[in-house]
N, C-alpha and C. Protein backbone atom coordinates (compact mmCIF):
# COMPACT_ATOMS: atom_id res chain seq x y z
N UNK A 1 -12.38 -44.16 49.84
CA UNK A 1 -11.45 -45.20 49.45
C UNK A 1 -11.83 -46.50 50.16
N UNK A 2 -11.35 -47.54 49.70
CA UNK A 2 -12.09 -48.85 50.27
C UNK A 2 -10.89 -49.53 51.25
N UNK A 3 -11.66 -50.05 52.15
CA UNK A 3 -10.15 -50.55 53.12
C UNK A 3 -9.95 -51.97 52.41
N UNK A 4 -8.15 -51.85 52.73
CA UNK A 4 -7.91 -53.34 52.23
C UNK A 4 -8.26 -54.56 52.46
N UNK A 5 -8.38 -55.51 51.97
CA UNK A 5 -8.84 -57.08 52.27
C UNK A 5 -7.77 -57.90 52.45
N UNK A 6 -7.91 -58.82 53.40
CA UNK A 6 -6.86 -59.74 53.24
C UNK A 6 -6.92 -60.96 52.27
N UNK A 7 -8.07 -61.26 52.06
CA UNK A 7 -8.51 -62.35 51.79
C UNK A 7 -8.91 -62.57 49.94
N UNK A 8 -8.56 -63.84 49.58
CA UNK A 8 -8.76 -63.73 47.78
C UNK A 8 -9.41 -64.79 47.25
N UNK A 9 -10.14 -65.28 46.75
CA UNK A 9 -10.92 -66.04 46.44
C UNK A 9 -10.11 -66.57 45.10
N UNK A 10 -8.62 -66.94 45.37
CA UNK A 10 -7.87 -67.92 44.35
C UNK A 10 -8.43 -68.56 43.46
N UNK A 11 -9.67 -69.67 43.93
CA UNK A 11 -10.21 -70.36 43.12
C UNK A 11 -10.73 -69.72 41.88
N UNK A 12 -11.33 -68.75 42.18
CA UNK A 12 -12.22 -67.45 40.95
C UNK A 12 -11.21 -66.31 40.36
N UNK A 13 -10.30 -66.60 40.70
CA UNK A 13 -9.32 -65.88 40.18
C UNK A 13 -8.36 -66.95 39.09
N UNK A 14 -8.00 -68.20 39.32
CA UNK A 14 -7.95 -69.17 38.80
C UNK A 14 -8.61 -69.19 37.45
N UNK A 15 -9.80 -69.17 37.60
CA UNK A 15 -10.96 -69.85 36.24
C UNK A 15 -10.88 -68.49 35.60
N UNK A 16 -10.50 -67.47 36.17
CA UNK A 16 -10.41 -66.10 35.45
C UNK A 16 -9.40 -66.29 34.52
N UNK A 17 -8.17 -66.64 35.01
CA UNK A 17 -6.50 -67.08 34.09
C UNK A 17 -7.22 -67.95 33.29
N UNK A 18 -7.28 -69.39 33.59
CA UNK A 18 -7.53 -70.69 32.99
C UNK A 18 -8.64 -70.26 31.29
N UNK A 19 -9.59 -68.99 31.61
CA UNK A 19 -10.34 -68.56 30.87
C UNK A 19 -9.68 -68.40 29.71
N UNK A 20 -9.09 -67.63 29.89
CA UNK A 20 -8.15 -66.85 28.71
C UNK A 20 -6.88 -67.28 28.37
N UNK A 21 -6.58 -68.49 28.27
CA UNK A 21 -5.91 -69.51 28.06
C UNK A 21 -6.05 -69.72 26.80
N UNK A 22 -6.37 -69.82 26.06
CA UNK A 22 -6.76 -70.16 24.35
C UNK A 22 -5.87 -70.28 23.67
N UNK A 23 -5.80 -71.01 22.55
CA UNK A 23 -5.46 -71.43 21.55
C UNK A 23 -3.89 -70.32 21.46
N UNK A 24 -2.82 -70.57 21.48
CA UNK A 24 -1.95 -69.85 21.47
C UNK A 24 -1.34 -69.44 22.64
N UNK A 25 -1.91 -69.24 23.70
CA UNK A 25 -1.74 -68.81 24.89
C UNK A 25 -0.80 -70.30 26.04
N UNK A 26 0.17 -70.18 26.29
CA UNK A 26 1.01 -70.94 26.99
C UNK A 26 0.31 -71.60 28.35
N UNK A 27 0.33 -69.91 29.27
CA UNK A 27 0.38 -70.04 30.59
C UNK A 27 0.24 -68.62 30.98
N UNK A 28 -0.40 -68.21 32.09
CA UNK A 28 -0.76 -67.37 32.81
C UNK A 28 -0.73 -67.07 34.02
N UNK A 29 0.60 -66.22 34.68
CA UNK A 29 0.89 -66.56 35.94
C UNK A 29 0.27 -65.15 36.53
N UNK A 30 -0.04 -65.39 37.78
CA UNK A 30 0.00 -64.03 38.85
C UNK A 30 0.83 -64.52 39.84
N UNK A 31 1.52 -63.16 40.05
CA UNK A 31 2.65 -63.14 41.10
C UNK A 31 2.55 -61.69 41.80
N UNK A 32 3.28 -61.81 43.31
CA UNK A 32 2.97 -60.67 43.51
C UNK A 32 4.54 -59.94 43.38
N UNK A 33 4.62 -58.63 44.18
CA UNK A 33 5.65 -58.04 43.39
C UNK A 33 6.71 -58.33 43.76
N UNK A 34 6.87 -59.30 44.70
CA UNK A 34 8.52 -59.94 45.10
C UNK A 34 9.12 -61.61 44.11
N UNK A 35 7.92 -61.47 43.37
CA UNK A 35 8.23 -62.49 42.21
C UNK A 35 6.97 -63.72 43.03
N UNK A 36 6.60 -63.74 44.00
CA UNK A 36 6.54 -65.28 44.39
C UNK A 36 5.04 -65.67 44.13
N UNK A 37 4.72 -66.52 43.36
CA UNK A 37 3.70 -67.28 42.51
C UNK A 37 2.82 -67.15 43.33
N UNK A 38 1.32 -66.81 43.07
CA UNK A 38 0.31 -66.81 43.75
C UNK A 38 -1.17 -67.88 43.21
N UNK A 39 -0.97 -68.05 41.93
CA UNK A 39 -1.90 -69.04 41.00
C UNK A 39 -1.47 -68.97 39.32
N UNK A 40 -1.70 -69.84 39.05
CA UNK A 40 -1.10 -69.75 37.26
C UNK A 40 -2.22 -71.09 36.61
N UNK A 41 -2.11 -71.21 35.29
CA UNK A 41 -3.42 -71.78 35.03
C UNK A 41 -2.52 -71.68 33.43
N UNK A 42 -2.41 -72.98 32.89
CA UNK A 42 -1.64 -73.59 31.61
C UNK A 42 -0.35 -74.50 32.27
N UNK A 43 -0.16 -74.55 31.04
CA UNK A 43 1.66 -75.10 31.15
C UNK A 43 2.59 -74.32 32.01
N UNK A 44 2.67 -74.83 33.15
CA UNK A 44 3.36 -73.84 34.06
C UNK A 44 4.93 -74.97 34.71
N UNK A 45 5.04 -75.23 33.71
CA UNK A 45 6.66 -76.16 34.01
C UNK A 45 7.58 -74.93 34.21
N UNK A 46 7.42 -73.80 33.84
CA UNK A 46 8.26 -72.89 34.53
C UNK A 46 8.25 -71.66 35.35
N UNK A 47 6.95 -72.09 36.08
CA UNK A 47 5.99 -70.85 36.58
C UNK A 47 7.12 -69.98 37.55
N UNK A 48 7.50 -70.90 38.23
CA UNK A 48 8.43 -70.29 39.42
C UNK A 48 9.41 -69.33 39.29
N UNK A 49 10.21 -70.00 37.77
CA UNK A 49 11.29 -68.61 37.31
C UNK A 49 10.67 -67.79 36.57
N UNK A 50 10.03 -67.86 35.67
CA UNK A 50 9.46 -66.77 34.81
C UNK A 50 8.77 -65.86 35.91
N UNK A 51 8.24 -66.17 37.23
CA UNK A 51 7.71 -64.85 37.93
C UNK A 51 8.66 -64.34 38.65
N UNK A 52 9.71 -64.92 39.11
CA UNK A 52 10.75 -64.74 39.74
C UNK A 52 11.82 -63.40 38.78
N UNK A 53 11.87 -63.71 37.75
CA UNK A 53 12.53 -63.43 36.60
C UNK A 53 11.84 -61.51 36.32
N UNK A 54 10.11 -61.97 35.91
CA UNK A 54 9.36 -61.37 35.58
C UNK A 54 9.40 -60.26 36.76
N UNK A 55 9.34 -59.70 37.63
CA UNK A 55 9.34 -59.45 38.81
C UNK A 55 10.47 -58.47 38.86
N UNK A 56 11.76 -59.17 39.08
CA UNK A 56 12.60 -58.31 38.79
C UNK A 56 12.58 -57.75 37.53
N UNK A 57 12.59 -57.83 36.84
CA UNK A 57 12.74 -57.11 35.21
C UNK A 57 11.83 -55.76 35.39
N UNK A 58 10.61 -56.04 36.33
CA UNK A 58 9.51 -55.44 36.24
C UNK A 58 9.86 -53.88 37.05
N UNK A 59 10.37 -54.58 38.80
CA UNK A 59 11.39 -53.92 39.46
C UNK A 59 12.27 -52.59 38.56
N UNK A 60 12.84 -53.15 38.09
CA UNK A 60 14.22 -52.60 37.39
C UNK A 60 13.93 -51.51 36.41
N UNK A 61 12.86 -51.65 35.52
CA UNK A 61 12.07 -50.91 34.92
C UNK A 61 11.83 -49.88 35.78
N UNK A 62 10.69 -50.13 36.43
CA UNK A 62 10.07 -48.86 37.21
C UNK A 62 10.56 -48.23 38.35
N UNK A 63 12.23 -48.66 38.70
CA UNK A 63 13.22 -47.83 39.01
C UNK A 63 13.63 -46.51 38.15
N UNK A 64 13.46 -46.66 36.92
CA UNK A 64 13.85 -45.73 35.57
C UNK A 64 12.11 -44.96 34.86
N UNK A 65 11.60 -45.77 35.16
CA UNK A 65 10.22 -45.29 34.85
C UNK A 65 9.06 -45.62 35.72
N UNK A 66 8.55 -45.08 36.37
CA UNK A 66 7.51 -45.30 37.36
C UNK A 66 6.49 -45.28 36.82
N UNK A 67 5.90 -45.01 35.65
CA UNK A 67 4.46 -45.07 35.25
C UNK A 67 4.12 -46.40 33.68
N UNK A 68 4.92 -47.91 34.78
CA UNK A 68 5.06 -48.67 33.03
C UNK A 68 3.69 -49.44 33.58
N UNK A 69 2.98 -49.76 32.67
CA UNK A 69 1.75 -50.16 32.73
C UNK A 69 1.79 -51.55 32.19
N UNK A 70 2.17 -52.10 30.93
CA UNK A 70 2.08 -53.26 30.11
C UNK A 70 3.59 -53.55 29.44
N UNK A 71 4.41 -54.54 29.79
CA UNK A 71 5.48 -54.60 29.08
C UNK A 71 5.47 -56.03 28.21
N UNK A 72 6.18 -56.19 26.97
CA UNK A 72 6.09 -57.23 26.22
C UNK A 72 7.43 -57.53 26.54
N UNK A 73 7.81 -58.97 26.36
CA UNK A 73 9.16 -59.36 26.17
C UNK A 73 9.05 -60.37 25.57
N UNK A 74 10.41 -60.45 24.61
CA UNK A 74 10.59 -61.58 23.63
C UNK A 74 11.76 -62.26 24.25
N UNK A 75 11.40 -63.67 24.06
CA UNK A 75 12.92 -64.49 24.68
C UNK A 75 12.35 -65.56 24.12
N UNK A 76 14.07 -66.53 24.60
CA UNK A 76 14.08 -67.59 23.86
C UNK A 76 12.60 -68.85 23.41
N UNK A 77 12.27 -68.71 24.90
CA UNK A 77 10.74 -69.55 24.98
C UNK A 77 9.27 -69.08 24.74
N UNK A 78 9.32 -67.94 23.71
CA UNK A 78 8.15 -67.31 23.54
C UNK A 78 8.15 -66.10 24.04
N UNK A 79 7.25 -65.41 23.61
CA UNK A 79 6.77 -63.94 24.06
C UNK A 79 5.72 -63.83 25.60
N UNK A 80 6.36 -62.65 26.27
CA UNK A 80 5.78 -62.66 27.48
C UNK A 80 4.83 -61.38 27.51
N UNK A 81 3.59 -61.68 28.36
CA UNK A 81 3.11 -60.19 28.27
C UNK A 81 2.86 -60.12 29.53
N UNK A 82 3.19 -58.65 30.04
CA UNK A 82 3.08 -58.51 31.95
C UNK A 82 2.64 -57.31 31.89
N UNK A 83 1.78 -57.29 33.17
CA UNK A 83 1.22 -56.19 33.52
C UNK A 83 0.75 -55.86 34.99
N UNK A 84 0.75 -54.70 35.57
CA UNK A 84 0.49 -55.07 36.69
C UNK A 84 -0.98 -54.38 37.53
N UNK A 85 -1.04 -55.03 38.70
CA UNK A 85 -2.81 -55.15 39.18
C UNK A 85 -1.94 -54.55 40.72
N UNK A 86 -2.12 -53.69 41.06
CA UNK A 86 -2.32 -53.37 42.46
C UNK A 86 -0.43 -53.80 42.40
N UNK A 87 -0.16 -54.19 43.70
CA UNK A 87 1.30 -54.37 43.78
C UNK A 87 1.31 -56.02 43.38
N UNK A 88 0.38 -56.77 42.35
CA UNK A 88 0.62 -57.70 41.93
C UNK A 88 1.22 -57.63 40.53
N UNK A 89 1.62 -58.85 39.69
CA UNK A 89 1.59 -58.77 38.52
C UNK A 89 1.55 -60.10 37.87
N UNK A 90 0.50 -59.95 36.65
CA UNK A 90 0.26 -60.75 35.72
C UNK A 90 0.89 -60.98 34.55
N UNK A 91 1.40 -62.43 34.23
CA UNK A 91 1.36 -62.64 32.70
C UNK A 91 1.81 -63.64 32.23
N UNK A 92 1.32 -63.24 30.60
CA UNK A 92 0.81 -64.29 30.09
C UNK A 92 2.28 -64.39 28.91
N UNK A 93 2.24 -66.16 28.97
CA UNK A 93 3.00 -66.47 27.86
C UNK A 93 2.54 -67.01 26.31
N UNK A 94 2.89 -67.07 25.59
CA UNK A 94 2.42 -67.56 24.61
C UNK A 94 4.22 -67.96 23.63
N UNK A 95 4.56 -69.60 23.58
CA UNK A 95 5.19 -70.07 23.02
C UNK A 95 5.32 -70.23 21.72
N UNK A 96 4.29 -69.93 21.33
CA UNK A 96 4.14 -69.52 19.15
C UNK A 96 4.60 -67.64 19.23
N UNK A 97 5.79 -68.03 18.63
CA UNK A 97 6.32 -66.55 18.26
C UNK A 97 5.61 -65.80 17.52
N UNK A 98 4.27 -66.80 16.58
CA UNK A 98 3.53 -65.96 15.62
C UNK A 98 2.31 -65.28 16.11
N UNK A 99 2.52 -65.29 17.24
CA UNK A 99 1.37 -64.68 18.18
C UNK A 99 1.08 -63.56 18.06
N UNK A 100 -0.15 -62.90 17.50
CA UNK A 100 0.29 -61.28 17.07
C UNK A 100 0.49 -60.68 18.76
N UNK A 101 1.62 -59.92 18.91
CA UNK A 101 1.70 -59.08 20.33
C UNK A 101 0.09 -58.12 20.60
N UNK A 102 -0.48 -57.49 19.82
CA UNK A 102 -1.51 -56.72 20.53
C UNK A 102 -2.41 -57.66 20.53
N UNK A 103 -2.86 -58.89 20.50
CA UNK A 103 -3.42 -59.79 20.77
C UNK A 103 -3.43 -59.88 22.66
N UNK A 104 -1.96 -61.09 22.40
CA UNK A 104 -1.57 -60.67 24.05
C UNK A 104 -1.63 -59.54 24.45
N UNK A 105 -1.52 -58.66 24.31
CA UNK A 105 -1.83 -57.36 25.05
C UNK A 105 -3.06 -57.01 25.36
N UNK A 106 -3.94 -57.77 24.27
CA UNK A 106 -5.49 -57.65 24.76
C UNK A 106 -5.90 -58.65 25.94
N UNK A 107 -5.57 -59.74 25.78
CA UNK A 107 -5.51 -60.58 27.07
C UNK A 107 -5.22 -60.03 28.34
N UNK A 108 -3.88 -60.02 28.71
CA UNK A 108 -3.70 -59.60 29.65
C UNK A 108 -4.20 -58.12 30.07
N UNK A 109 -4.68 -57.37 29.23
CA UNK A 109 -5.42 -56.12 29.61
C UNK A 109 -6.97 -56.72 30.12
N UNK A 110 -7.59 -57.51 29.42
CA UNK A 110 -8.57 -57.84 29.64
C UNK A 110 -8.85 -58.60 30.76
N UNK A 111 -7.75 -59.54 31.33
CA UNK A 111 -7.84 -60.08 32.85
C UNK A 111 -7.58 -58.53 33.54
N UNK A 112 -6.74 -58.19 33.34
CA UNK A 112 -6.16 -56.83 34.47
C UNK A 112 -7.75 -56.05 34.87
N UNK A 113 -8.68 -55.98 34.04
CA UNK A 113 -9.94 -55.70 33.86
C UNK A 113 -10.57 -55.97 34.83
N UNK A 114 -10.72 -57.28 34.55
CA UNK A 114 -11.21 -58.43 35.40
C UNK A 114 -11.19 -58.22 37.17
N UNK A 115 -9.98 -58.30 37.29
CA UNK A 115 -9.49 -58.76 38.65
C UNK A 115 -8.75 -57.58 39.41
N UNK A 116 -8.75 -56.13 38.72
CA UNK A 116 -8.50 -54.84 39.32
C UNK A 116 -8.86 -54.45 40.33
N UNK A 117 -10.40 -54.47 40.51
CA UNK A 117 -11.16 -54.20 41.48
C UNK A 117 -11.04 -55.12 42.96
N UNK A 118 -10.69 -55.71 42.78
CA UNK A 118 -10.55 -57.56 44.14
C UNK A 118 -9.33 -57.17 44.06
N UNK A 119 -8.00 -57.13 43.46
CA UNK A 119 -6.60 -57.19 43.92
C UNK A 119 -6.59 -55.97 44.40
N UNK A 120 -6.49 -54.97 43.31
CA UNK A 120 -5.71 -53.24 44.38
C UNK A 120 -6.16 -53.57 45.36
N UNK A 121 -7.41 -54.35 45.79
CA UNK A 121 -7.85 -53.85 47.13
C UNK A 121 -7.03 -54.52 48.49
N UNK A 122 -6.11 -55.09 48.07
CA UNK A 122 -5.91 -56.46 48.84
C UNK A 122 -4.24 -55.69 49.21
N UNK A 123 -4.17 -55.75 50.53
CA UNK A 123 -2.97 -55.31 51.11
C UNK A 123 -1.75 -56.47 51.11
């Protein structure tokens, strides 16, 4: 097993979000699991509550189910897609309701991809 790191190279984790940003795609937050913002990359006029928000919801869930991997949510400001990396969690918004959902779901699976290996590791 690999010992934990303290340390994260934000910036490259950054251009990782900012990447997959496209056409449809809002904003892309990582937070860790007490809600509190760690980097986001788009329109992030509401980064602070949506992870705050996101976080608990996430919480609350896996009080009732411990093995949730990818959750979608629909609300007033667009569709959310979250998922989580180690005791972090990612996600992505997208403000066009016509967004197909397994789309976003490919996104944010595809960062979770990404950045699996560097976060779990990180205490």
């Amino acid at each position: 097993m690999e010992e934990p790191k303290a340390f994260v190279n934000w910036q490259a984790v950054q251009k990782i979000l900012e990447k997959e940003n496209t056409k449809g795609v809002s904003s892309t937050l990582l937070f860790n699991d007490k809600g509190a913002l760690l980097t986001s990359a788009g329109d992030v006029s509401h980064e602070q509550i949506i992870s705050a928000i996101m976080a608990n919801i996430w919480k609350s869930y896996t009080e009732v189910q411990s093995n949730i991997h990818f959750m979608l949510v629909d609300c007033e400001e667009g569709i959310l897609g979250v998922s989580s990396i180690g005791r972090f969690r990612l996600c992505m918004h997208s403000k066009n309701y016509d967004f197909p959902p397994g789309l976003l779901k490919a996104k944010v699976e595809r960062i979770v991809a990404k950045l699996d290996k560097s976060l779990s590791s990180v205490f």
